[in-house]
Protein backbone atom coordinates (compact mmCIF):
# COMPACT_ATOMS: atom_id res chain seq x y z
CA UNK A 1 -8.62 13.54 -20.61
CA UNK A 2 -9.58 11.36 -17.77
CA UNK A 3 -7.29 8.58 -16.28
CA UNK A 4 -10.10 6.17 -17.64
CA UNK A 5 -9.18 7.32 -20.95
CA UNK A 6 -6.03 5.78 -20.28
CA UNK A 7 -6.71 2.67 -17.86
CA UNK A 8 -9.63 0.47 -17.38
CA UNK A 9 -11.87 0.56 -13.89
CA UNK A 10 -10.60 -2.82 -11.97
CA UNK A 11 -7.22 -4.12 -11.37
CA UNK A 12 -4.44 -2.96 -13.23
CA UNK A 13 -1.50 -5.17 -14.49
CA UNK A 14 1.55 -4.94 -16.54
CA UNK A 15 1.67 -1.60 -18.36
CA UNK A 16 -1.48 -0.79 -17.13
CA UNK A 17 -0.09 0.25 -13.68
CA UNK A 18 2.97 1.68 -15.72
CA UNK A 19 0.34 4.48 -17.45
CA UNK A 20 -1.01 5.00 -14.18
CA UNK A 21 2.31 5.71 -12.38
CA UNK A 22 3.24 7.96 -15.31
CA UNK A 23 -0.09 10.11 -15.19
CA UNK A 24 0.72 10.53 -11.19
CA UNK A 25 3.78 11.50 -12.17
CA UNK A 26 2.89 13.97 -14.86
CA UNK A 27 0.56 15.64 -12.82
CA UNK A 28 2.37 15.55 -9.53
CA UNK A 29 -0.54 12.91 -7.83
CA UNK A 30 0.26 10.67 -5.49
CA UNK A 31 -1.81 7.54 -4.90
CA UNK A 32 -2.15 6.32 -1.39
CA UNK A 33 -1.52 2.71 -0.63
CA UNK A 34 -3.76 1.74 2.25
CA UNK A 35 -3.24 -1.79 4.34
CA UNK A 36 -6.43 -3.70 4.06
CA UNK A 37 -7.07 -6.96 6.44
CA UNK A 38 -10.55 -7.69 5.53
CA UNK A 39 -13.13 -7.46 2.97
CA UNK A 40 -14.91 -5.03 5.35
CA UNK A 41 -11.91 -2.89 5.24
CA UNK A 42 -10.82 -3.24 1.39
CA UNK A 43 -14.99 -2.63 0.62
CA UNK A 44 -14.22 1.15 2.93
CA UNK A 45 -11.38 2.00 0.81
CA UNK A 46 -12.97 1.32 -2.67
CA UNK A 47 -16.11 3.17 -1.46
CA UNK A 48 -14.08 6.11 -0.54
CA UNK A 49 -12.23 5.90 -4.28
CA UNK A 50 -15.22 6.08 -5.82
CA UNK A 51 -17.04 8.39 -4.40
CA UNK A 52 -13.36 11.55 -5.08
CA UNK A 53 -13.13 9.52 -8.35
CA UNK A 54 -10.20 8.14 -7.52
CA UNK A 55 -7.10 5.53 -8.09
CA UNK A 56 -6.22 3.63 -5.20
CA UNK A 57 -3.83 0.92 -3.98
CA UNK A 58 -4.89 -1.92 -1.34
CA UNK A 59 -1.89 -3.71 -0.03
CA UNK A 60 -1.94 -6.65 2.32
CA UNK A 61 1.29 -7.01 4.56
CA UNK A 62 2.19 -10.56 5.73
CA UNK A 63 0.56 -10.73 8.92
CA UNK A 64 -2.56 -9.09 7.57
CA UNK A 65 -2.69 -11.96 4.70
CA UNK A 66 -2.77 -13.93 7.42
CA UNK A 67 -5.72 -12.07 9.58
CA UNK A 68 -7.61 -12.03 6.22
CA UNK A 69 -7.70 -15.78 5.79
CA UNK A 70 -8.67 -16.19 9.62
CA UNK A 71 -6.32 -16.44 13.36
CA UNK A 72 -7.82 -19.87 13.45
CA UNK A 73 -5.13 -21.06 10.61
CA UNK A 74 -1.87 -22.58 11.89
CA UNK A 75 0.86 -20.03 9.70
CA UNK A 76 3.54 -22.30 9.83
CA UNK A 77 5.33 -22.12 6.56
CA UNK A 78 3.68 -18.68 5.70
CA UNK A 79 0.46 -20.87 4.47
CA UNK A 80 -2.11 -18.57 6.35
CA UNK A 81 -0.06 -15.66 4.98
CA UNK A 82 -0.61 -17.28 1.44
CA UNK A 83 -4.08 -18.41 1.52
CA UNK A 84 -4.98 -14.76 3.33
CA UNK A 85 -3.15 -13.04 0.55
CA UNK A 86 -4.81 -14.66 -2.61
CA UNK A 87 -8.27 -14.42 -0.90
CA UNK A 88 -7.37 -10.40 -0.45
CA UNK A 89 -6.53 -10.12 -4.38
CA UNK A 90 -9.53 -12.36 -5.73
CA UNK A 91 -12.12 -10.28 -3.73
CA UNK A 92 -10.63 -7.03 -5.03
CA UNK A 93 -11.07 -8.17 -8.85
CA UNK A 94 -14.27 -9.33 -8.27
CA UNK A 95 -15.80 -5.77 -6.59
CA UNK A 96 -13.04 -3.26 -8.08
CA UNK A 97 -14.77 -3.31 -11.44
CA UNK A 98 -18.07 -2.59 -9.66
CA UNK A 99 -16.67 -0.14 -7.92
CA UNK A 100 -15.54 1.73 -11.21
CA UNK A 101 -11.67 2.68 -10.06
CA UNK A 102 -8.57 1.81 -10.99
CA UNK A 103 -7.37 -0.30 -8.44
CA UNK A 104 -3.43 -1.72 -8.00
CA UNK A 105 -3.58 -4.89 -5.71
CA UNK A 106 -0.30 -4.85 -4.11
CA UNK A 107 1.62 -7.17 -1.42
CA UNK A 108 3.37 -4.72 1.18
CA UNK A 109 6.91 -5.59 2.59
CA UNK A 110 8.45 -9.29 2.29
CA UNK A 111 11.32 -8.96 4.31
CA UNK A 112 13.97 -11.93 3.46
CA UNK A 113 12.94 -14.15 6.15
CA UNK A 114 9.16 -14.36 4.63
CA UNK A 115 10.31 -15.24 1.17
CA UNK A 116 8.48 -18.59 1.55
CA UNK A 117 5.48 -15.89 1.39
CA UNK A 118 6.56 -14.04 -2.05
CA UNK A 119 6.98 -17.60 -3.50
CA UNK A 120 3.53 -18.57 -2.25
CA UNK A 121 1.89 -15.21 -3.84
CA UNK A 122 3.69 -15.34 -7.44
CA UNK A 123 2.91 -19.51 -8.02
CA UNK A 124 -0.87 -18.11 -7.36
CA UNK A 125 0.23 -14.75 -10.05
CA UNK A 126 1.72 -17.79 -12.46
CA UNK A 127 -1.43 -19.68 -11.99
CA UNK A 128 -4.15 -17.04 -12.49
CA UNK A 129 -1.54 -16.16 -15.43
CA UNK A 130 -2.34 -19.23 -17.45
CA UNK A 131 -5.96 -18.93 -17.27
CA UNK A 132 -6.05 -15.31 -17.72
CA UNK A 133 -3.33 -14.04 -19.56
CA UNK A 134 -2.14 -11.57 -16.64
CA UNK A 135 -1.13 -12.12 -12.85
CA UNK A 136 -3.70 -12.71 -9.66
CA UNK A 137 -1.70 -9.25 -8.46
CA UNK A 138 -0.71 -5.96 -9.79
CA UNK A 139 2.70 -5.74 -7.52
CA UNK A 140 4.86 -7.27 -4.85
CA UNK A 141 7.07 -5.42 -2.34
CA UNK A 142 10.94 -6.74 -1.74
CA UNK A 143 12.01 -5.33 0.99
CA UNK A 144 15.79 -6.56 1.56
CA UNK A 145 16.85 -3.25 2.88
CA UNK A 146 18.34 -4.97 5.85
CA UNK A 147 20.46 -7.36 3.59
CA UNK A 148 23.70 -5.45 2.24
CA UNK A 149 23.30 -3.46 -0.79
CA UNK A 150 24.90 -5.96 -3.39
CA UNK A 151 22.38 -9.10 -2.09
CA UNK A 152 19.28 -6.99 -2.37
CA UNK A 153 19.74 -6.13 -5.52
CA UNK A 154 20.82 -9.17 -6.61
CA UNK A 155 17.45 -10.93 -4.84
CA UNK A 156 15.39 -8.53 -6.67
CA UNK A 157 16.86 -9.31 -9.96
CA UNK A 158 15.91 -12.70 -9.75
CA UNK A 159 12.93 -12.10 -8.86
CA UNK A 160 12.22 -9.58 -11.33
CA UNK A 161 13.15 -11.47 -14.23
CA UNK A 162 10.03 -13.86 -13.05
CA UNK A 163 7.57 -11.56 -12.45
CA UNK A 164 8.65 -9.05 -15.41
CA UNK A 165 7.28 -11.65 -18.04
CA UNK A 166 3.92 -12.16 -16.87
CA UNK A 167 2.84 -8.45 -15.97
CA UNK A 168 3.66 -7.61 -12.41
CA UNK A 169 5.18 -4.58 -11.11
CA UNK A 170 7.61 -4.66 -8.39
CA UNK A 171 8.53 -2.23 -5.80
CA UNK A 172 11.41 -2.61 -3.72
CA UNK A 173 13.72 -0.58 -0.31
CA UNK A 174 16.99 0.35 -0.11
CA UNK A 175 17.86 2.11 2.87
CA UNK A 176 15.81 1.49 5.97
CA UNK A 177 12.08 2.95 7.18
CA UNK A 178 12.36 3.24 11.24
CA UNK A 179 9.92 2.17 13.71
CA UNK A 180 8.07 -1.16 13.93
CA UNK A 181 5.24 -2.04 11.86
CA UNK A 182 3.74 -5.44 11.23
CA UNK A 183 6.54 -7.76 13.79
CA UNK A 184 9.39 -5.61 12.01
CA UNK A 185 10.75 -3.54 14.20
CA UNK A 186 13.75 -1.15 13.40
CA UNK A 187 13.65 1.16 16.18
CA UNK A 188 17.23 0.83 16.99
CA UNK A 189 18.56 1.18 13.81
CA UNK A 190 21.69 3.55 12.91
CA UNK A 191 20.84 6.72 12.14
CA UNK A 192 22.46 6.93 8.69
CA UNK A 193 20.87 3.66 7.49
CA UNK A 194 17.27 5.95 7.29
CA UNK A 195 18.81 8.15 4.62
CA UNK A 196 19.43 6.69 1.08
CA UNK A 197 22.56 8.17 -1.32
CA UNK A 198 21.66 8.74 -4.70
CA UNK A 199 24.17 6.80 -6.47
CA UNK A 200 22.63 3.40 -4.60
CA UNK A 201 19.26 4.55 -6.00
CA UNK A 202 21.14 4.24 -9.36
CA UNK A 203 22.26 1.19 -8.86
CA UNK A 204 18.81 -0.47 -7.88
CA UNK A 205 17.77 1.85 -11.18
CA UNK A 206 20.39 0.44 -13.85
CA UNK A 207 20.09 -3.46 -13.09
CA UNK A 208 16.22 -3.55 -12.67
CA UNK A 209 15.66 -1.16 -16.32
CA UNK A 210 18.00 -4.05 -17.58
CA UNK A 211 15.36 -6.37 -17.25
CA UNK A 212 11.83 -4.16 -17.88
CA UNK A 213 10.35 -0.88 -17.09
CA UNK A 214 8.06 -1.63 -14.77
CA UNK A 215 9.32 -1.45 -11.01
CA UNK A 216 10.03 0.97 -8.04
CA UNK A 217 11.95 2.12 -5.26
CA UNK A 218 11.70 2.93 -1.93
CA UNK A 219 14.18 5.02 -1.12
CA UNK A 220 14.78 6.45 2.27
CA UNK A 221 14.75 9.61 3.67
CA UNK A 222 14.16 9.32 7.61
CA UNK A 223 10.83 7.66 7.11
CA UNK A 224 9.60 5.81 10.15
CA UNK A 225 6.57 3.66 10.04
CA UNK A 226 4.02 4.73 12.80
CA UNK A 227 2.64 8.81 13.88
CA UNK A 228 4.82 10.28 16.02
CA UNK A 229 5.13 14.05 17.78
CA UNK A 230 5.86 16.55 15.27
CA UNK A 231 10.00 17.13 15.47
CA UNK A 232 10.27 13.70 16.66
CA UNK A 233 10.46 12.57 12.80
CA UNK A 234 13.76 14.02 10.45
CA UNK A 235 12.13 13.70 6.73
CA UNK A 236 14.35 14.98 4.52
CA UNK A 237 11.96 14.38 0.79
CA UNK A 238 14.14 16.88 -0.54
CA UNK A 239 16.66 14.42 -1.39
CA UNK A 240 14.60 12.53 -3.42
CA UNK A 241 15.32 15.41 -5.60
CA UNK A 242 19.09 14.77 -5.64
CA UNK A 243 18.11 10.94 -6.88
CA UNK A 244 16.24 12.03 -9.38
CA UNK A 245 18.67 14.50 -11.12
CA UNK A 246 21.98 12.12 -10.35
CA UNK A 247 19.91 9.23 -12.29
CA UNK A 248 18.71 11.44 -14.57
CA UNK A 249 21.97 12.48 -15.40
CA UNK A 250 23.63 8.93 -15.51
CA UNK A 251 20.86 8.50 -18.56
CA UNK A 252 21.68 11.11 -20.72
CA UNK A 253 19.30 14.16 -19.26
CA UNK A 254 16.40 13.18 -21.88
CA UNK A 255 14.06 12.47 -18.73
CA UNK A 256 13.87 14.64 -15.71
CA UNK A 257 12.42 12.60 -12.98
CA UNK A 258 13.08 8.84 -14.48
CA UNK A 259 12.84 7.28 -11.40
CA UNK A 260 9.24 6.00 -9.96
CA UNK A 261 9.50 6.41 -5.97
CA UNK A 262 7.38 5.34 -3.25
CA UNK A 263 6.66 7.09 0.54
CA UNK A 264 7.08 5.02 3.02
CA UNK A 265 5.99 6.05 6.80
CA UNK A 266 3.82 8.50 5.24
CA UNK A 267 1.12 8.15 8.15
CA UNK A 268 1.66 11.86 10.24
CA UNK A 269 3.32 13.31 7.73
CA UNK A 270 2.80 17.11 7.24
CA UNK A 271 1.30 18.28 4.18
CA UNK A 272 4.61 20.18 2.65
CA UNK A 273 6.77 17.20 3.53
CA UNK A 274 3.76 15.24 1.46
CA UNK A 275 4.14 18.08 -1.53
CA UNK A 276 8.00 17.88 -1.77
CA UNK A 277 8.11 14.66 -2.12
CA UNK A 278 5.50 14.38 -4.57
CA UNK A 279 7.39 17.02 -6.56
CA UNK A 280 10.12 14.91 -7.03
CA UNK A 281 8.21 11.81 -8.12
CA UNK A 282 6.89 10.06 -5.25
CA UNK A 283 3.72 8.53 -6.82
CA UNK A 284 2.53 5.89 -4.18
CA UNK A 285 2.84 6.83 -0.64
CA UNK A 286 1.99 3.88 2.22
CA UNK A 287 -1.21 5.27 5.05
CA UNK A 288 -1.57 2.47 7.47
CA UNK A 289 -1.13 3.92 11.22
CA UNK A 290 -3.76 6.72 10.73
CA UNK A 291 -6.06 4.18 8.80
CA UNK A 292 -5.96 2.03 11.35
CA UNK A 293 -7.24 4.39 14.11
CA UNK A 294 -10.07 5.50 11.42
CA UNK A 295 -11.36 2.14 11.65
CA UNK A 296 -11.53 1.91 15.01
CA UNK A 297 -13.10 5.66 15.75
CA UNK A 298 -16.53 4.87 13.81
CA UNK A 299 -16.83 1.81 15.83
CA UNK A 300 -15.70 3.17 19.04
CA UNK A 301 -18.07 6.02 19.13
CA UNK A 302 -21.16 4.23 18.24
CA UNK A 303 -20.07 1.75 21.16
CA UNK A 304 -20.26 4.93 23.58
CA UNK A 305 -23.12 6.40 22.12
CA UNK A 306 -24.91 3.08 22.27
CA UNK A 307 -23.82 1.57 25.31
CA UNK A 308 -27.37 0.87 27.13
CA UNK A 309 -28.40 -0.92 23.59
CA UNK A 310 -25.12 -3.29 23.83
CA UNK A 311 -25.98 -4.80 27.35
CA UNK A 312 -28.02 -7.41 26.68
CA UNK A 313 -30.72 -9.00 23.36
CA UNK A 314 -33.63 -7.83 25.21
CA UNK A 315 -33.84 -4.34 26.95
CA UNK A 316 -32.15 -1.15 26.75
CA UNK A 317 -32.93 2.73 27.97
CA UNK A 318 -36.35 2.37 26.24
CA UNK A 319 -37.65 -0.57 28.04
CA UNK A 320 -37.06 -3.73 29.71
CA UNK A 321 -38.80 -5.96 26.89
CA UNK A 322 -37.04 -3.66 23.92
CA UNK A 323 -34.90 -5.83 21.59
CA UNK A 324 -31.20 -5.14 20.49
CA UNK A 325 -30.82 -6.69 17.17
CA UNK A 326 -30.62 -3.69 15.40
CA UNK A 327 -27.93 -2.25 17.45
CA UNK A 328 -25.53 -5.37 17.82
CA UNK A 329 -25.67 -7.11 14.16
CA UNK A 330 -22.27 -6.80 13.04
CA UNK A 331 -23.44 -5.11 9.92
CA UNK A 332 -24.58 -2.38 12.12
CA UNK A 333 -21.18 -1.23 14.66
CA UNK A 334 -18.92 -2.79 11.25
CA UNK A 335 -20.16 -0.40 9.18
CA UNK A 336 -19.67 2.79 11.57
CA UNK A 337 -15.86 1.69 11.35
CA UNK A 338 -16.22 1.66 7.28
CA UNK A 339 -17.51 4.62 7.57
CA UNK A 340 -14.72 6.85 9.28
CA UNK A 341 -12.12 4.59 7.42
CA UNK A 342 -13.28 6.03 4.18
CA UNK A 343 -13.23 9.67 5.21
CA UNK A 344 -9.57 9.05 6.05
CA UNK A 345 -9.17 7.40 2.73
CA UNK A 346 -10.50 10.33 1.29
CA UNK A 347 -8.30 12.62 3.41
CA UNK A 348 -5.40 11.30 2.21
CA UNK A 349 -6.33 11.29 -1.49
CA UNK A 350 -7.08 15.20 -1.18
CA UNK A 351 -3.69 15.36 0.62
CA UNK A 352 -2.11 14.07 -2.46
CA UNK A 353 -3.91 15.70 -5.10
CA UNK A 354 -5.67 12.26 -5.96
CA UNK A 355 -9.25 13.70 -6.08
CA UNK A 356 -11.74 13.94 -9.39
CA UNK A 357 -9.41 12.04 -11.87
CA UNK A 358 -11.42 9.76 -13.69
C-alpha cells in the first residue's frame, strides 16, 4: 500500500498529518522539514518530492515569513512575519496538489518573545477554518525551551487546546538545540540544558494527550543548529530510546514507541546518528544549514561559469554586439539555485529512507 492510499496529495491537516507521522513511524521514515523563504525555494523542494515520490515538510521560521512577504515591510509588531507567513502557506496549497505529494505546511520555532507571531498565524488558521472546514496550516512550532519547564508546558497547553479543535498539529522543545539560527542564538548555553531527561518528555507527553493526539516533541539530545567539524557536535539519539520506553512504560507497555519526536540540528549529521534516531521514532528531522548552501551553489557556479555573459546587456566573449538576456533573466541564474536545492532535498530524503512512498 502506498502512503496515497492513506493521505491525499496536497496539504495535510488534522489526522491527516497524524496517519502520516504514524506510517513514518511504522516504517522507520523520517520526513525532512526544509526552511523555505520564497516561492522559488518552496517550488525546489516540491519538485524534488515529486520526482523520489515523496512526503515533505516546508517550514517558514519567523524571519523567513518575513523575507517571504518582502525586506521592504516595516516588521514592527511581527506584521511582516505574519503577512510573509500566510503568503508561504497559501502558495503551498495552491501548487502542492499539482505537485502530487503530501505536503505538511509547518511554522518553525516561535520562541516566547514572537508570540505576537503565533497569534498572527492561528487568527489566519481560524479564518481559513470557517471557510474551509480545516486550518490555513498543518502545524506550528512552540519553542519555550528557554522558559522553565512548568511555563512551557503550561503555554503549550493553552495553546493546544485552540489549535486541537480546528485540525492543527503542534510540535513543541524541551531542552535546548545549541548554536544560533534565525537571531536565536544559544551558543553559550550550559552544557546539560542540550540533553533532555526522559521523565520531562513525559511530562510534555501526559498534559498535551490530555487534550488530543495530535502533537510532538522536540526533545534534546546535543543538537546544535548549524554544520559543524565532525567531533565538534555530542549527539547522543540514543536517548531518545530511553524516552520512548520510560513513556511507554508510564502507559501501560501496550505501545512501544508512543511518543512522535522531531530532529532538530539535523543539518551535518552523520548517517548512523540519522538511523538511531529514526529507530527510536524521530519522524521529522529539520535540514536548513546544508539547504541553504544548496541554493546558493547552483547559482554561484553558473555566475563563474558565466562571468563574461554577466558584464554588461550587450556583449560578451562572443562579440561586442552579442546580447545577454538569456544569461541574466532571473529565471535563468534562479533556477540553477532550484536546481542544486532539490538534489539536496533529495539527499536528505534518501538519507532518511523517504524515497518511492507514494
Amino acid at each position: 500500500m502506498g502512503l496515497l492510499d492513506i493521505v491525499p496529495a496536497g496539504v495535510l491537516t488534522g489526522d491527516n498529518v497524524r496517519k502520516l507521522f504514524d506510517y513514518a513511524k511504522e516504517n522507520k521514515v523520517c520526513i525532512p522539514a526544509i526552511n523555505v523563504t520564497s516561492t522559488s525555494t518552496a517550488n525546489a523542494v516540491l519538485e524534488a518530492a515529486r520526482d523520489i515520490k515523496s512526503p515533505i515538510i516546508l517550514q517558514v521560521s519567523q524571519g523567513g515569513s518575513a523575507y517571504f512577504a518582502g525586506k521592504g515591510l516595516s516588521n514592527d509588531k511581527q506584521k511582516a512575519s505574519i503577512v510573509g507567513a500566510v503568503a508561504a502557506a497559501h502558495h503551498v496549497r495552491l501548487v502542492a496538489k499539482a505537485y502530487g505529494v503530501p505536503v505538511v505546511m509547518h511554522s518553525d520555532h516561535c520562541a516566547k518573545k514572537l508570540l505576537e507571531w503565533f497569534d498572527g498565524m492561528l487568527e489566519a488558521d481560524e479564518a481559513y477554518y470557517k471557510q474551509h472546514g480545516e486550518p490555513l496550516f498543518s502545524s506550528h512550532m512552540l519553542d519555550l525551551s528557554e522558559e522553565s519547564k512548568e511555563e512551557n508546558i503550561e503555554i503549550c497547553v493553552k495553546y493546544f487546546k485552540r489549535m486541537a479543535p480546528i485540525g492543527l498539529w503542534l510540535e513543541m522543545e524541551i531542552g535546548i538545540t545549541g548554536g544560533e539560527e534565525d537571531g536565536v542564538d544559544n551558543t553559550g548555553v550550559d552544557n546539560a540544558s542540550l540533553y533532555t531527561q526522559a521523565p520531562d518528555v513525559f511530562d510534555v507527553h501526559k498534559a498535551l494527550s490530555a487534550i488530543g493526539p495530535n502533537f510532538s516533541i522536540a526533545a534534546a539530545f546535543g543538537n546544535v543548529h548549524g554544520v559543524y567539524k565532525p567531533g565538534n557536535v555530542k549527539l547522543h539519539p540514543e536517548l531518545l530510546q530511553k524516552h520512548q520506553e520510560h513513556a511507554s512504560q508510564q502507559l501501560g507497555g501496550k505501545v512501544e514507541k508512543p511518543l512522535y519526536l522531531v530532529f532538530h540540528g539535523g543539518s551535518g549529521s552523520t548517517k548512523q546518528e540519522i538511523n538511531t534516531a529514526v529507530s527510536n521514532g524521530v519522524v521529522k528531522m529539520n535540514v536548513d544549514t546544508d539547504t541553504q548552501f544548496a541554493y546558493l551553489v547552483g547559482i554561484r557556479d553558473f555566475i563563474e561559469k558565466k562571468k563574461g555573459y554577466l558584464q554588461t546587456q550587450v556583449g560578451n566573449p562572443e562579440g561586442a554586439d552579442k546580447p545577454n538576456k538569456k544569461y541574466y533573466d532571473p529565471r535563468v541564474w534562479v533556477r540553477e539555485g532550484e536546481k542544486t536545492l532539490a538534489e539536496r532535498v533529495k539527499e536528505a530524503c534518501r538519507d532518511l529512507g523517504n524515497v518511492e512512498r507514494l
